[in-house]
C-alpha atoms as a PDB file:
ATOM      1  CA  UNK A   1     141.422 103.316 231.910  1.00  0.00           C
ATOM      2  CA  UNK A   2     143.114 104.671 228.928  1.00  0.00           C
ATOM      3  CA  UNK A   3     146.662 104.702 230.712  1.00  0.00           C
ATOM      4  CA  UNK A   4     146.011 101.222 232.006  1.00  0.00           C
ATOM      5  CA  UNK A   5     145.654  99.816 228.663  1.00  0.00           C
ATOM      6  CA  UNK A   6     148.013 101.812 226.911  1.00  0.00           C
ATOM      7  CA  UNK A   7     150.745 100.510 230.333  1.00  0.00           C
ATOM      8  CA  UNK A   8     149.371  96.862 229.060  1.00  0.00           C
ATOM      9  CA  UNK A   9     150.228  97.130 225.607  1.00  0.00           C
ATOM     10  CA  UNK A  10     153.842  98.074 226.547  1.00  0.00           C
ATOM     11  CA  UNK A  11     153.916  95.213 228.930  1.00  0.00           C
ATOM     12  CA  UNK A  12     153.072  93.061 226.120  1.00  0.00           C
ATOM     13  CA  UNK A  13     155.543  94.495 223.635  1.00  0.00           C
ATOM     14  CA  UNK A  14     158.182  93.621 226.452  1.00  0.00           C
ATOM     15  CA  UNK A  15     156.969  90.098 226.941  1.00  0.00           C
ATOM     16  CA  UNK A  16     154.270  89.073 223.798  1.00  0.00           C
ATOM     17  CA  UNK A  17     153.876  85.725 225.501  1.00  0.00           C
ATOM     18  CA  UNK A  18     152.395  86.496 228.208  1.00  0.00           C
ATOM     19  CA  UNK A  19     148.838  86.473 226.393  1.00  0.00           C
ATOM     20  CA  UNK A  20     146.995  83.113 226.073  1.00  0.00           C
ATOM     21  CA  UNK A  21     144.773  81.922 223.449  1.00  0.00           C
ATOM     22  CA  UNK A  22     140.917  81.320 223.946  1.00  0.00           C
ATOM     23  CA  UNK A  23     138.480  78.010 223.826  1.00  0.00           C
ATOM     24  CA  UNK A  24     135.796  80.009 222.598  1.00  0.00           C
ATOM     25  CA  UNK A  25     138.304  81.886 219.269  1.00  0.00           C
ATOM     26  CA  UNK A  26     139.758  79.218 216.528  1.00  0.00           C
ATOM     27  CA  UNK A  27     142.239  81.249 215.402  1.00  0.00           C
ATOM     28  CA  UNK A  28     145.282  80.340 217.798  1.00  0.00           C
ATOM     29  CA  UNK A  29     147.256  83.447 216.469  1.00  0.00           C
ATOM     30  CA  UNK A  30     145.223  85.655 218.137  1.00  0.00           C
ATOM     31  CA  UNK A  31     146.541  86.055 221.650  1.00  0.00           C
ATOM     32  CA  UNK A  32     144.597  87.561 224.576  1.00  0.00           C
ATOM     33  CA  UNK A  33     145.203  89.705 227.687  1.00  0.00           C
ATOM     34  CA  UNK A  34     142.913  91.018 230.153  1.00  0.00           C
ATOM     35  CA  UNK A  35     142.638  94.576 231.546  1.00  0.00           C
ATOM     36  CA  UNK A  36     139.951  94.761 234.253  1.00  0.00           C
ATOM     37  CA  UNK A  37     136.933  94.300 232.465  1.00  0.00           C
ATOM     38  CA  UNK A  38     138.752  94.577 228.796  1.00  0.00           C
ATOM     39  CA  UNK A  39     140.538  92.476 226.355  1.00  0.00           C
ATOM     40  CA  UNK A  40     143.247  93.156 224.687  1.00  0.00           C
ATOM     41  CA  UNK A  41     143.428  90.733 221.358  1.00  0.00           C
ATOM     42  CA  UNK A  42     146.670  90.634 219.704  1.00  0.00           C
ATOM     43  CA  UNK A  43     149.195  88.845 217.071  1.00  0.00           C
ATOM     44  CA  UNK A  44     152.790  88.979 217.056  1.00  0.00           C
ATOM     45  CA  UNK A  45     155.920  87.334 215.343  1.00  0.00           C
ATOM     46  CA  UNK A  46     159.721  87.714 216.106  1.00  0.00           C
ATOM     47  CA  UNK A  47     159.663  91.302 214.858  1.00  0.00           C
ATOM     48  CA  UNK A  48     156.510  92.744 215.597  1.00  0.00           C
ATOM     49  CA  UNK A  49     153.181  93.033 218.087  1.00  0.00           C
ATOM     50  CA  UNK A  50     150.039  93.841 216.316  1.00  0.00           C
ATOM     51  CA  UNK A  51     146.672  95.219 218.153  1.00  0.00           C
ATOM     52  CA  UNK A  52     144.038  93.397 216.961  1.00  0.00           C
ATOM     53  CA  UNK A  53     141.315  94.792 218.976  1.00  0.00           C
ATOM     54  CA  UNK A  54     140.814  96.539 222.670  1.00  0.00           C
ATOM     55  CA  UNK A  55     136.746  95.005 223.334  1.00  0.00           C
ATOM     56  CA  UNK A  56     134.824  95.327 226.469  1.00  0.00           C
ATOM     57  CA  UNK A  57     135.454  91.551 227.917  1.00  0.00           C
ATOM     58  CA  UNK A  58     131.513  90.551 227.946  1.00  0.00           C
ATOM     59  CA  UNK A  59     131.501  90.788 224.044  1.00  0.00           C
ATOM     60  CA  UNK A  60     130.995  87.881 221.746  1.00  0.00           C
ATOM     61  CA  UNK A  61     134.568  87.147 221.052  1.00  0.00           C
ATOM     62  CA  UNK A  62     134.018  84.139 219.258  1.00  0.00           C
ATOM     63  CA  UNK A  63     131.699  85.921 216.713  1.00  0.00           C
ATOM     64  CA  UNK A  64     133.944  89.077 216.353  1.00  0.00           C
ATOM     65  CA  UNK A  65     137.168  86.959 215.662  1.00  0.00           C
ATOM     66  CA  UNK A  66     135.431  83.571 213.597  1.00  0.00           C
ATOM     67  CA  UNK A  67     137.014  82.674 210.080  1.00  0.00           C
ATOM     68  CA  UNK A  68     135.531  84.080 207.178  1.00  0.00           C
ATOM     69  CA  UNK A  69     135.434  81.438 204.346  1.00  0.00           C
END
């Protein structure tokens, strides 16, 4: 699984866009991408890809990624 995710990551530093945002997150810069039953969340700009988070996909996304005020 490791190798899959790790092969995902490099897709996405190839092609960032490919990730869509979520209903159920706020925060539109957070970007998602599915790996079998994982998420990747991630944020990136014109000169960098950050990983936000690698969470089993059943998790409460919208509570591990809500605005704190």
């Amino acid at each position: 699984m490791a190798d899959k995710l790790d092969a995902a990551i490099r897709g996405l530093i190839e092609m960032p866009g490919k990730g869509h945002t979520r209903a159920d997150v706020t925060d539109k810069s957070y970007r998602f991408w599915s790996v079998y039953s994982y998420v990747i969340a991630y944020r990136y700009d014109d000169e960098s890809l950050t990983v936000v988070r690698v969470v089993h996909g059943r998790r409460n996304l919208r509570r591990l990624f809500r605005r704190k005020t």
